[in-house]
Protein backbone atom coordinates (compact mmCIF):
# COMPACT_ATOMS: atom_id res chain seq x y z
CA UNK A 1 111.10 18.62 18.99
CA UNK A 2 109.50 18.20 22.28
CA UNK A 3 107.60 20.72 23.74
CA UNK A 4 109.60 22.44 26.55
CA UNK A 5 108.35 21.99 30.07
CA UNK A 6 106.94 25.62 32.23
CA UNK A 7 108.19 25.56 36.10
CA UNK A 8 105.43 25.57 37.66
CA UNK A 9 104.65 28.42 40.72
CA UNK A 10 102.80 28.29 43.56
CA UNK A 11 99.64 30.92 44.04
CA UNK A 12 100.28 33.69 46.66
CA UNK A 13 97.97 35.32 48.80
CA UNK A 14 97.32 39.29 47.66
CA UNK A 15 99.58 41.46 48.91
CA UNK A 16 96.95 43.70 49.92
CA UNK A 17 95.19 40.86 51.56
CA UNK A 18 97.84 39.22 53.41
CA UNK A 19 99.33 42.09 55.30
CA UNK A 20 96.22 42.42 57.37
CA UNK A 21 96.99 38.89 59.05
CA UNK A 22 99.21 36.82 59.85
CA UNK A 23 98.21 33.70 58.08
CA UNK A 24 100.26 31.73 55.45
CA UNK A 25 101.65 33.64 52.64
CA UNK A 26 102.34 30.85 49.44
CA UNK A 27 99.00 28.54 48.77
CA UNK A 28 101.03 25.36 47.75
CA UNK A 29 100.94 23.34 44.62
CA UNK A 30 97.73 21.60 43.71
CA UNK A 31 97.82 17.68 42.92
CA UNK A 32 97.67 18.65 39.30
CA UNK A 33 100.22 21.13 39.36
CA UNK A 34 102.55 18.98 41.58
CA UNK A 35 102.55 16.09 39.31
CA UNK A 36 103.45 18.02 36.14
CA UNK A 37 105.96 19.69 38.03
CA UNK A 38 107.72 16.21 38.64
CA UNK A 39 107.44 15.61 35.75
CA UNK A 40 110.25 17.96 34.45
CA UNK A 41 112.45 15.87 36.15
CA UNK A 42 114.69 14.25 34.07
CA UNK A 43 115.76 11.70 36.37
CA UNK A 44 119.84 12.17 35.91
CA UNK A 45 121.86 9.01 36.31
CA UNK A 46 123.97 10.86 38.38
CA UNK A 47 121.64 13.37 40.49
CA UNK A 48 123.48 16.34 41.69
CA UNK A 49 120.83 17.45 43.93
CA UNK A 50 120.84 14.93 45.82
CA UNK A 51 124.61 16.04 46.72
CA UNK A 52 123.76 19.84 46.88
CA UNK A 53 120.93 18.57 50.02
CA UNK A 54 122.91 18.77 53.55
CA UNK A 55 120.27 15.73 55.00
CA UNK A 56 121.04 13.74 51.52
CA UNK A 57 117.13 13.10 50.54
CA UNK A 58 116.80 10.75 47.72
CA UNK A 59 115.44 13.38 45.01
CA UNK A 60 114.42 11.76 42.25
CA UNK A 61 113.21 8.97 44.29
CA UNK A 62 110.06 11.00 45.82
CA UNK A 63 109.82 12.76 43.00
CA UNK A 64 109.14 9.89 40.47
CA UNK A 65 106.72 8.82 43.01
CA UNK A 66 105.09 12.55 43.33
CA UNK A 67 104.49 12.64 38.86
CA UNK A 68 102.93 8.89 39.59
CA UNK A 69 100.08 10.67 41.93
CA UNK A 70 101.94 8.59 44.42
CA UNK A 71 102.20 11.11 47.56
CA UNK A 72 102.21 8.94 50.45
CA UNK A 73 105.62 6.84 49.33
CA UNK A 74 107.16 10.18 48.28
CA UNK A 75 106.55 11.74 51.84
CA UNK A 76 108.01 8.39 53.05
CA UNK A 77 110.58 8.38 50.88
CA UNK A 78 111.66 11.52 52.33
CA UNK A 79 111.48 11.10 55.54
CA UNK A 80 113.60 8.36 55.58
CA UNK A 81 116.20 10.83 55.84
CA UNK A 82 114.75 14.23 56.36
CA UNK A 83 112.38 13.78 59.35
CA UNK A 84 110.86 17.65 58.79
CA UNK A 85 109.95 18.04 55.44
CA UNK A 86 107.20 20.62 55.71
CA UNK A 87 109.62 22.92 57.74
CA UNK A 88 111.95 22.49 54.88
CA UNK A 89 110.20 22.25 52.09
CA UNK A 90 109.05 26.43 53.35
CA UNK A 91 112.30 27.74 54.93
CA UNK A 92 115.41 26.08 53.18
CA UNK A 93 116.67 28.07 50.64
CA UNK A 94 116.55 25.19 47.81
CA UNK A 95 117.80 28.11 45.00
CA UNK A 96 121.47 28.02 47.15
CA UNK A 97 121.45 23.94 47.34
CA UNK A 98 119.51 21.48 45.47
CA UNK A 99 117.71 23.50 43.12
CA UNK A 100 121.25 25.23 42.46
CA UNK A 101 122.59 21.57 41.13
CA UNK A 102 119.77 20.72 38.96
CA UNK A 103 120.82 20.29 35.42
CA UNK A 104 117.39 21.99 33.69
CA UNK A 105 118.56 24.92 35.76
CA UNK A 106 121.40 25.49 33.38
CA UNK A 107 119.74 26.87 30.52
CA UNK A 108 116.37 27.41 31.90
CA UNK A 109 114.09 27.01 35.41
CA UNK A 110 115.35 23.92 37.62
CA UNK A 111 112.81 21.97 39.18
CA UNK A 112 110.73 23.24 42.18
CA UNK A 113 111.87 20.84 44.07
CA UNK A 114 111.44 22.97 47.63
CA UNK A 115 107.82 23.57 46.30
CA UNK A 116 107.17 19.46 45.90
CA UNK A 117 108.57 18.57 49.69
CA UNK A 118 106.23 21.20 51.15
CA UNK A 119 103.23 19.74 48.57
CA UNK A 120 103.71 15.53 50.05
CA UNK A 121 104.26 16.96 53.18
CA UNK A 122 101.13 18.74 53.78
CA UNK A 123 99.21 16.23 51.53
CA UNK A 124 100.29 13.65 54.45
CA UNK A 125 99.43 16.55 56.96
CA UNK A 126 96.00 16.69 55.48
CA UNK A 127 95.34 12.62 55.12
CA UNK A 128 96.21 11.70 58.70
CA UNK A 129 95.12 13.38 62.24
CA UNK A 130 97.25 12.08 64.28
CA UNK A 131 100.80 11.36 63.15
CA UNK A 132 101.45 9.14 65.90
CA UNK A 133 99.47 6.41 64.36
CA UNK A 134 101.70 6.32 61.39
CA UNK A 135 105.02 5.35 63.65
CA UNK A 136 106.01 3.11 66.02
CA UNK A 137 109.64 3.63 67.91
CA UNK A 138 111.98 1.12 66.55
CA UNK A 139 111.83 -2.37 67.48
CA UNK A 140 115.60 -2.47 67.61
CA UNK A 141 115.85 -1.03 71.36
CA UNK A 142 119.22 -0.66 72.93
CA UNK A 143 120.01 0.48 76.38
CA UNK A 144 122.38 3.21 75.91
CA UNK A 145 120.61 7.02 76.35
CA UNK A 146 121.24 9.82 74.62
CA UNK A 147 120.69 13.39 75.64
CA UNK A 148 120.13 15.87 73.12
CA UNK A 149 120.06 19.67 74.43
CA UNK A 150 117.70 22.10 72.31
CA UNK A 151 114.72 21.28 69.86
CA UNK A 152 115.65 23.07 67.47
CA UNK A 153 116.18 21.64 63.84
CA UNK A 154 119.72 20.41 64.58
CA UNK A 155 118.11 18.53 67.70
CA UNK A 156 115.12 17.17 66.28
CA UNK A 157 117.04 15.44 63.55
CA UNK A 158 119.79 13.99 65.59
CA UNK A 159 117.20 13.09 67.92
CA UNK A 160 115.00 11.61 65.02
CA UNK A 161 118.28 9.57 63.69
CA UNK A 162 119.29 8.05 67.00
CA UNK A 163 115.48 6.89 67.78
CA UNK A 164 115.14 4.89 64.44
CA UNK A 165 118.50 3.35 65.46
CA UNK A 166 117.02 2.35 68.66
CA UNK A 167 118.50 4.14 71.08
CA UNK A 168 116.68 6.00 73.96
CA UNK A 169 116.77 9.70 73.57
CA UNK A 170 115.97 12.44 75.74
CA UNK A 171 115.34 16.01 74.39
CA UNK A 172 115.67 18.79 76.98
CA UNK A 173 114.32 22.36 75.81
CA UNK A 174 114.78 25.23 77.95
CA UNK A 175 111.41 27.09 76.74
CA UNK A 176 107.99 26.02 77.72
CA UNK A 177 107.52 25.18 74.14
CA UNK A 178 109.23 22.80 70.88
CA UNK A 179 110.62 23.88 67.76
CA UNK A 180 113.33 26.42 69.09
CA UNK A 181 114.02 29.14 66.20
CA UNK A 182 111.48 27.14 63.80
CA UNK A 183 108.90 28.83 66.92
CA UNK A 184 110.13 31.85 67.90
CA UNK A 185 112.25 33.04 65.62
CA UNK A 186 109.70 32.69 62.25
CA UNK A 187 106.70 34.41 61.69
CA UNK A 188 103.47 32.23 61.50
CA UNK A 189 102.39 33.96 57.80
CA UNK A 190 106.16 31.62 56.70
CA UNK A 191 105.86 28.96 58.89
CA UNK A 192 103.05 27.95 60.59
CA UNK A 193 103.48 26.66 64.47
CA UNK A 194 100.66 23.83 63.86
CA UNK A 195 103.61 22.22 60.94
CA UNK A 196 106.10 22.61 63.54
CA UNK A 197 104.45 20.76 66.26
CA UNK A 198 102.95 18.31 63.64
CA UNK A 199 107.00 17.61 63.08
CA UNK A 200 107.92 17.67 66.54
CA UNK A 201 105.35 14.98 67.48
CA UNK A 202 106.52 12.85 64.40
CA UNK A 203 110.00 12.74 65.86
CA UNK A 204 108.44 11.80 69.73
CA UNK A 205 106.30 9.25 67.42
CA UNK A 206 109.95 7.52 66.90
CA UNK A 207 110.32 7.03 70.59
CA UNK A 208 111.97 10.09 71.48
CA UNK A 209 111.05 11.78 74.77
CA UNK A 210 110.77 15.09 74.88
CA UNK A 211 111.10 17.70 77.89
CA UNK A 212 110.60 21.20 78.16
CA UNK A 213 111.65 24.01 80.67
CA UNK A 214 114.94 22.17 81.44
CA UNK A 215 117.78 24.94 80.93
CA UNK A 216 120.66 22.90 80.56
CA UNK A 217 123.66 24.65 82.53
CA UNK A 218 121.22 25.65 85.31
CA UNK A 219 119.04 22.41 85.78
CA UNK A 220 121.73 20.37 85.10
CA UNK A 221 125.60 20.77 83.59
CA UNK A 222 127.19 18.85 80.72
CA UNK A 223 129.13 16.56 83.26
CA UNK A 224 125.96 15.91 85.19
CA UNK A 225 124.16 14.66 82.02
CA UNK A 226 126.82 12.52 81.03
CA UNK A 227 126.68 10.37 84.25
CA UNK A 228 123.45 9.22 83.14
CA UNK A 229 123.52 9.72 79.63
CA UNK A 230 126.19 7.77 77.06
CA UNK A 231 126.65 10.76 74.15
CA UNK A 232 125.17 14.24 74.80
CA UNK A 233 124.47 16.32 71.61
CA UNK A 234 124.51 20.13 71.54
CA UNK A 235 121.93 22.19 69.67
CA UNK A 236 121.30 25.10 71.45
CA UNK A 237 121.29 27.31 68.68
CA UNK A 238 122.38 31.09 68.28
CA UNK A 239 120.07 32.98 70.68
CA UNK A 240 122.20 36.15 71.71
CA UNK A 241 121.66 38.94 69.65
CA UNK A 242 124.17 40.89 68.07
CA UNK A 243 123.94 44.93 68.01
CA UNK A 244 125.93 47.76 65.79
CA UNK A 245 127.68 49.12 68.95
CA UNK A 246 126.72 52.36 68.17
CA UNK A 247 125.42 55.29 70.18
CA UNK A 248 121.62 55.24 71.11
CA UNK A 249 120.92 51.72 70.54
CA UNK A 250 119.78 51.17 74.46
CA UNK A 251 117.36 54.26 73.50
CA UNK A 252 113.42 53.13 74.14
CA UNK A 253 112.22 52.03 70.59
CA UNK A 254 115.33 50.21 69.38
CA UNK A 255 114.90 46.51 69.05
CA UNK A 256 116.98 43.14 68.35
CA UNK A 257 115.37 41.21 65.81
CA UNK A 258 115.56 38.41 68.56
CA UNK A 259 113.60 40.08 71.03
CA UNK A 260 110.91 41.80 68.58
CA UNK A 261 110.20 38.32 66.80
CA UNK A 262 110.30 36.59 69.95
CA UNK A 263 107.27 38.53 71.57
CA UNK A 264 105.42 38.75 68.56
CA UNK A 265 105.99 34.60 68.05
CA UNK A 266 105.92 33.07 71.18
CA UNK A 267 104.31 35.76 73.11
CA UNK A 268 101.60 36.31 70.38
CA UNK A 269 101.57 40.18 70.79
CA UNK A 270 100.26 40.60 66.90
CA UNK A 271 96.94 39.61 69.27
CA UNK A 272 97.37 42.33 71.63
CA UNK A 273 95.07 42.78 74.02
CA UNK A 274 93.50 38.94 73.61
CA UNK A 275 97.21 38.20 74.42
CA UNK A 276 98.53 40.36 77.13
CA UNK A 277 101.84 41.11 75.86
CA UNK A 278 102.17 44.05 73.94
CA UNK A 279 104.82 45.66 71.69
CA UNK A 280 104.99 49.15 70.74
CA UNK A 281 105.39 50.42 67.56
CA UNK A 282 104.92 53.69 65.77
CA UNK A 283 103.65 55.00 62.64
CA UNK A 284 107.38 54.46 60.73
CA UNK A 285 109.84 51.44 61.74
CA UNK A 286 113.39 50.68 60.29
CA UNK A 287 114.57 47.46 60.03
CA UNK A 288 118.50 47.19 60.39
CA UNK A 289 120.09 44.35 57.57
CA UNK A 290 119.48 42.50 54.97
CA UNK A 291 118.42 38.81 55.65
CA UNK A 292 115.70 36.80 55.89
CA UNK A 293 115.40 37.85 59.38
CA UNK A 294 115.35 41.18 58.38
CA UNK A 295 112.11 40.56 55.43
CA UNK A 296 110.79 38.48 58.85
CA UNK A 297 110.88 41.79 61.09
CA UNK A 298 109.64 44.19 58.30
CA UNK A 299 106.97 42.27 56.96
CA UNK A 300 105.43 41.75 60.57
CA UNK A 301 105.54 45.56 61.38
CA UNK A 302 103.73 46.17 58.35
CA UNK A 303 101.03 43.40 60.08
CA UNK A 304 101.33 44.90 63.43
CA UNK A 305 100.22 48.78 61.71
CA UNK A 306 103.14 50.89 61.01
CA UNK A 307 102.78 53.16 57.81
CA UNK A 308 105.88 52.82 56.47
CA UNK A 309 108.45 49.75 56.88
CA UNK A 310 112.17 50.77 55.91
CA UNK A 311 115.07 48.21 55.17
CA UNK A 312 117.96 49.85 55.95
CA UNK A 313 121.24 47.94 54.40
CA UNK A 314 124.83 48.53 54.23
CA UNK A 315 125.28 47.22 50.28
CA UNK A 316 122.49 47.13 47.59
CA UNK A 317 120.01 44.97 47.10
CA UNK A 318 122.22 42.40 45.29
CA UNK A 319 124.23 41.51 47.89
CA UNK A 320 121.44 40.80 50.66
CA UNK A 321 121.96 37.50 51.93
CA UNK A 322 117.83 37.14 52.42
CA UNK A 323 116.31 34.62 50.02
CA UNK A 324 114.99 36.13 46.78
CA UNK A 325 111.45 35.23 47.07
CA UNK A 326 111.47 36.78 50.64
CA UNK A 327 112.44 39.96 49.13
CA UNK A 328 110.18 39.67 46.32
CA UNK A 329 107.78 39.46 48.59
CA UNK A 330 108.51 42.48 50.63
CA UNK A 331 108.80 44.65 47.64
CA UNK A 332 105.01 43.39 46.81
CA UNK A 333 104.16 44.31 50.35
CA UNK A 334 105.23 47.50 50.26
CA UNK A 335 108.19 47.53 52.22
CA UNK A 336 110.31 50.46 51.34
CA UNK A 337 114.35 49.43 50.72
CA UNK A 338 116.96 51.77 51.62
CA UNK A 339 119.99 50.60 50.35
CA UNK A 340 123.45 52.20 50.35
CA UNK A 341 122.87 53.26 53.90
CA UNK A 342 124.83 52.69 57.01
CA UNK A 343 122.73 53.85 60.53
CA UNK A 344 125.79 55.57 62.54
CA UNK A 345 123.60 57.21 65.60
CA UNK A 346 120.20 57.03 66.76
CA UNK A 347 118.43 60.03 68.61
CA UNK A 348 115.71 59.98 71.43
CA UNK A 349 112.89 63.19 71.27
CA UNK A 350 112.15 64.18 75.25
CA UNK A 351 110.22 61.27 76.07
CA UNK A 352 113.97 58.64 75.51
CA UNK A 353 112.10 57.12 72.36
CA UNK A 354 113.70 56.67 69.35
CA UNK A 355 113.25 59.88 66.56
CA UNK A 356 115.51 59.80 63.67
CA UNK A 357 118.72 57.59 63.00
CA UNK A 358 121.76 59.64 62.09
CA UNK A 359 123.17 57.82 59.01
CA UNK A 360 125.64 57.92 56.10
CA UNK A 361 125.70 57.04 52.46
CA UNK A 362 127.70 54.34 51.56
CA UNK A 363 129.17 53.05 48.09
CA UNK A 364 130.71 50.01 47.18
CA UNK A 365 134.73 48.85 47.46
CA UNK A 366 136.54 46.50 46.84
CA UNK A 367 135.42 42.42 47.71
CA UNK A 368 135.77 41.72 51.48
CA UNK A 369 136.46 38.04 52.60
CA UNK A 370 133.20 36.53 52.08
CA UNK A 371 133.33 37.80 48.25
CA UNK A 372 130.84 41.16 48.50
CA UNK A 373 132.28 44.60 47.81
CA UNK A 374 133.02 46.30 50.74
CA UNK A 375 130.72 49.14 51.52
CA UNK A 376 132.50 52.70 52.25
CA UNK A 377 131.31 55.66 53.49
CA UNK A 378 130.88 58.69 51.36
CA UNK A 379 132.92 61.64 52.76
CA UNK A 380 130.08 64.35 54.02
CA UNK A 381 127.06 62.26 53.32
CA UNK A 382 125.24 62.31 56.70
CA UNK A 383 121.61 62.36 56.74
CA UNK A 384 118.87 61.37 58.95
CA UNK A 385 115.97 59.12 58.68
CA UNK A 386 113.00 59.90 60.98
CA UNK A 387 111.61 56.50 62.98
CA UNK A 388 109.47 55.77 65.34
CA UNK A 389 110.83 52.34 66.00
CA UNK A 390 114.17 50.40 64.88
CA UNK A 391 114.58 46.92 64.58
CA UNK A 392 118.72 45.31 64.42
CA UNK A 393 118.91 42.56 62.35
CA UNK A 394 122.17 41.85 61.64
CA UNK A 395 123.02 38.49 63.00
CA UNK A 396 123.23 36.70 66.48
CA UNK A 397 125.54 34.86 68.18
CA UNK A 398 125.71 31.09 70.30
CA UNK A 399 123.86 30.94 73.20
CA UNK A 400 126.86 31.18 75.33
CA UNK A 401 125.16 29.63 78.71
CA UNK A 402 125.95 25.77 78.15
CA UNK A 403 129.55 26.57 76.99
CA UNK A 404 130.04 29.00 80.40
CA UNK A 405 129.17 26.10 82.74
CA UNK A 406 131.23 23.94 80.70
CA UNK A 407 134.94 24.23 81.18
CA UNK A 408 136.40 21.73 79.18
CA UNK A 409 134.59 22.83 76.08
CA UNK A 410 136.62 24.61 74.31
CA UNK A 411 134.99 27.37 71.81
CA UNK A 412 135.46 30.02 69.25
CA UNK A 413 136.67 33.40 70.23
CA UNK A 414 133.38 34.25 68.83
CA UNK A 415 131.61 31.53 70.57
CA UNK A 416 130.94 28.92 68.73
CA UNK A 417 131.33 25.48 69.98
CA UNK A 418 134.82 23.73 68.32
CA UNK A 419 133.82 20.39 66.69
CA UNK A 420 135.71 18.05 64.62
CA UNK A 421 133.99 16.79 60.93
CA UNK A 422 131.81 14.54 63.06
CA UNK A 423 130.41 17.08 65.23
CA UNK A 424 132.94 15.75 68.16
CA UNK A 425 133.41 18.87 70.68
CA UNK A 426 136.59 18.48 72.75
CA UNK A 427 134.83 16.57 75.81
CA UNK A 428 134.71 12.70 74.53
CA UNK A 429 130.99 11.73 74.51
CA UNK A 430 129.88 15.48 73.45
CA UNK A 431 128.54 16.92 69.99
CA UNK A 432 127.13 19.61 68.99
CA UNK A 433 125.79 20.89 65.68
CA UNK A 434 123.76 23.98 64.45
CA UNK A 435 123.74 27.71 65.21
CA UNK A 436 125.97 26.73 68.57
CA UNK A 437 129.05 26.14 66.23
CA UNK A 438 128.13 27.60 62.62
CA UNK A 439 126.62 30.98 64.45
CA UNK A 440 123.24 31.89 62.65
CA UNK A 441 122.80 29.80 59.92
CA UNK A 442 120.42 28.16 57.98
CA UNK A 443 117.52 24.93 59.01
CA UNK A 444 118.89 22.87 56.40
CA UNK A 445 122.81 23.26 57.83
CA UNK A 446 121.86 22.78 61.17
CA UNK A 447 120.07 19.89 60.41
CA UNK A 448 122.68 18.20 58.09
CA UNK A 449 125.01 18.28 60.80
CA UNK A 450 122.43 16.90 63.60
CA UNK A 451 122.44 14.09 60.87
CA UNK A 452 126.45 13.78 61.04
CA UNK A 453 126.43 13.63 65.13
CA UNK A 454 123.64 11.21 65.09
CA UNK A 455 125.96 8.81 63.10
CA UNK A 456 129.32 9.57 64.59
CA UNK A 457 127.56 8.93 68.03
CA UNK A 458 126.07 5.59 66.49
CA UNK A 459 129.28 4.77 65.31
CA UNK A 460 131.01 5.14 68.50
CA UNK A 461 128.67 3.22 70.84
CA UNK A 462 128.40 0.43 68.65
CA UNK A 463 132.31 0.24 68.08
């Protein structure tokens, strides 16, 4: 009988080590460990991952190349659909999607085949300098432009696409800087901004230019663009933040994720006073919810010196949404989960800052429409939590500028953009794809459906 195959797993950091920075949490897969983990592929005739992967990589393809010691075909191999494979390969949550189809998953440990991307990508990240010499733009130029508004994931791959087609694409970014939420909406110890702008300049490498500070709807509207441009693509992602509409959330002390991540991301206020924006904490924070946005805001507050980091969630720890290893993670940290528990008030001491949140026990109902038992409030339950600091993280919403200035485009009561199965928005020549019509989502999503504008848009300028 053959000897049965061990998943492999990547070395972290200490827990007691990593919390005092903010530098990269997982160590990768070695050479040797990242061939025997290819290894354990079986190599199905009829590979199911492949068709659990939103940007359709070719699986077994770079991994047969990854357990030859072949790395450089399997990054290429990849990337000749996924053009940010070491974004992916730390953010996508693989366990929900192609890891979830693998058939050695079914009576044992699937293969780590999130763990693998991230290896060839940062082996190719390691071999060459400077991407740029790696690509040239495709020789197959064609006159027609293409604007694509955000630089996000959904952007950069629908950008990517329509550049190796040959057409000339334009990115417009309203901040000073690429990436969108891949910058400042992850913490650098779970993605790293050097692998972001590694990505982004593999996608200008393609051809594709790329401008920043250009706030499409103010600089210029929708109709504007398309006088110059053939196709526009939306990506603006979901940057509004959504609160609990409850009383005492405009208290001093009370964050949105959106905010708090921002300043400590793009703002670099973990580095406070190098960096001269700060952000007050105190000695206890709560984080609101239960995804990986959520783990994001907790684990940097334990980086930025509070005591004691609380997640404070609605159901139990079951039904968070956040990726298991995420919460794993937190739980090494130290991060202290209060589950069951459903923030109803927050109070201010005599200063307007934030004391205790007012909150009640909650138990579980019956399944609500996206399959989770309802939580309920237990009759007389009410307790309070004493903060110093609360962070909301329970979703966000479009960025609702672009579709304001745009009258024809018609949206969601909630928001979201209204697109057809090829990303086709209700003005002919417009897409749009990612947290603008799916809300906040996941990398992956957002870029699978950049990938299904970039064709529909081939297909309807070459018809």
């Amino acid at each position: 009988m053959a000897e049965k195959k061990i998943r492999q797993h990547m070395q972290n950091r200490s827990a007691q080590e990593r919390i005092k920075d903010f530098k990269e949490v997982p160590l990768g897969f070695t050479p040797e460990q990242a061939i025997a983990e290819a290894k354990r592929c079986i190599q199905c005739k009829k590979p199911l991952c492949v068709s659990g992967c939103p940007v359709e990589i070719d699986i077994p393809g770079f991994i047969k190349f990854v357990a030859q010691g072949d790395f450089e075909s399997a990054v290429q191999k990849i990337k000749e659909t996924n053009a940010l494979p070491a974004v992916c390969g730390r953010v996508c949550p693989q366990e929900d999607q192609c890891e979830k189809q693998c058939i050695l998953g079914i009576k044992g440990e699937a293969v780590a085949i999130g763990n693998l991307e991230r290896f060839v990508a940062d082996y190719e990240r390691s071999k060459i300098k400077d991407q740029s010499s790696k690509q040239t733009p495709s020789s197959k130029s064609k006159d027609q432009k293409i604007a694509v508004i955000g630089s996000g994931p959904a952007g950069l791959t629908c950008a990517g696409d329509l550049a190796r087609k040959g057409y000339q694409v334009t990115v417009f970014e309203s901040l000073h800087v690429t990436g969108g939420v891949l910058t400042y909406g992850i913490p650098e110890f779970r993605l790293p901004k050097a692998i972001v702008n590694l990505e982004v300049e593999y996608i200008k490498s393609l051809g594709v230019e790329v401008k920043v500070d250009m706030l499409i709807g103010n600089v210029y509207t929708i109709k504007e663009l398309l006088k110059d441009y053939q196709a526009v693509f939306i990506g603006s992602g979901a940057g509004l933040p959504k609160f609990m509409k409850v009383p005492g959330e405009n208290l001093d002390g009370v964050y949105s994720a959106n905010e708090y991540l921002f300043r400590i991301n793009m703002m670099k206020a973990w580095n406070f006073p190098a960096n001269l924006t700060p952000i007050k904490i105190g000695k206890r924070v709560a984080v609101v919810g239960g995804g990986n946005v959520a783990m994001d805001a907790a684990r940097v507050s334990l980086r930025l010196g509070a005591e004691e980091v609380y997640i404070i969630y609605r159901r139990t720890e079951k039904e968070m949404p956040a990726r298991l290893e995420e919460v794993h993670r937190a739980h090494e940290e130290g991060i202290i989960f209060k589950t069951l528990i459903l923030p109803v008030k927050y109070h201010a001491n005599a200063d307007g800052w934030v004391e205790f949140a007012e909150c009640l026990q909650m138990e579980l109902g019956e399944p609500d429409s996206s399959g989770r038992c309802r939580p309920v409030p237990v009759a007389g339950s009410e307790f309070r939590v004493s903060v110093d600091t609360v962070v909301v993280a329970i979703g966000n919403s479009p960025n609702p500028l672009v579709p304001q200035r745009t009258p024809d485009l018609k949206v969601e009561k909630w928001g979201g953009v209204i697109v057809n199965e090829q990303g086709l928005a209700s003005i002919p020549g417009v897409y749009a794809g990612g947290d603008i019509v799916r809300g906040a989502a996941t990398v992956i999503s957002a870029m699978g459906d950049g990938k299904v504008a970039a064709k529909a848009i081939d297909q309807q300028l070459s018809a």
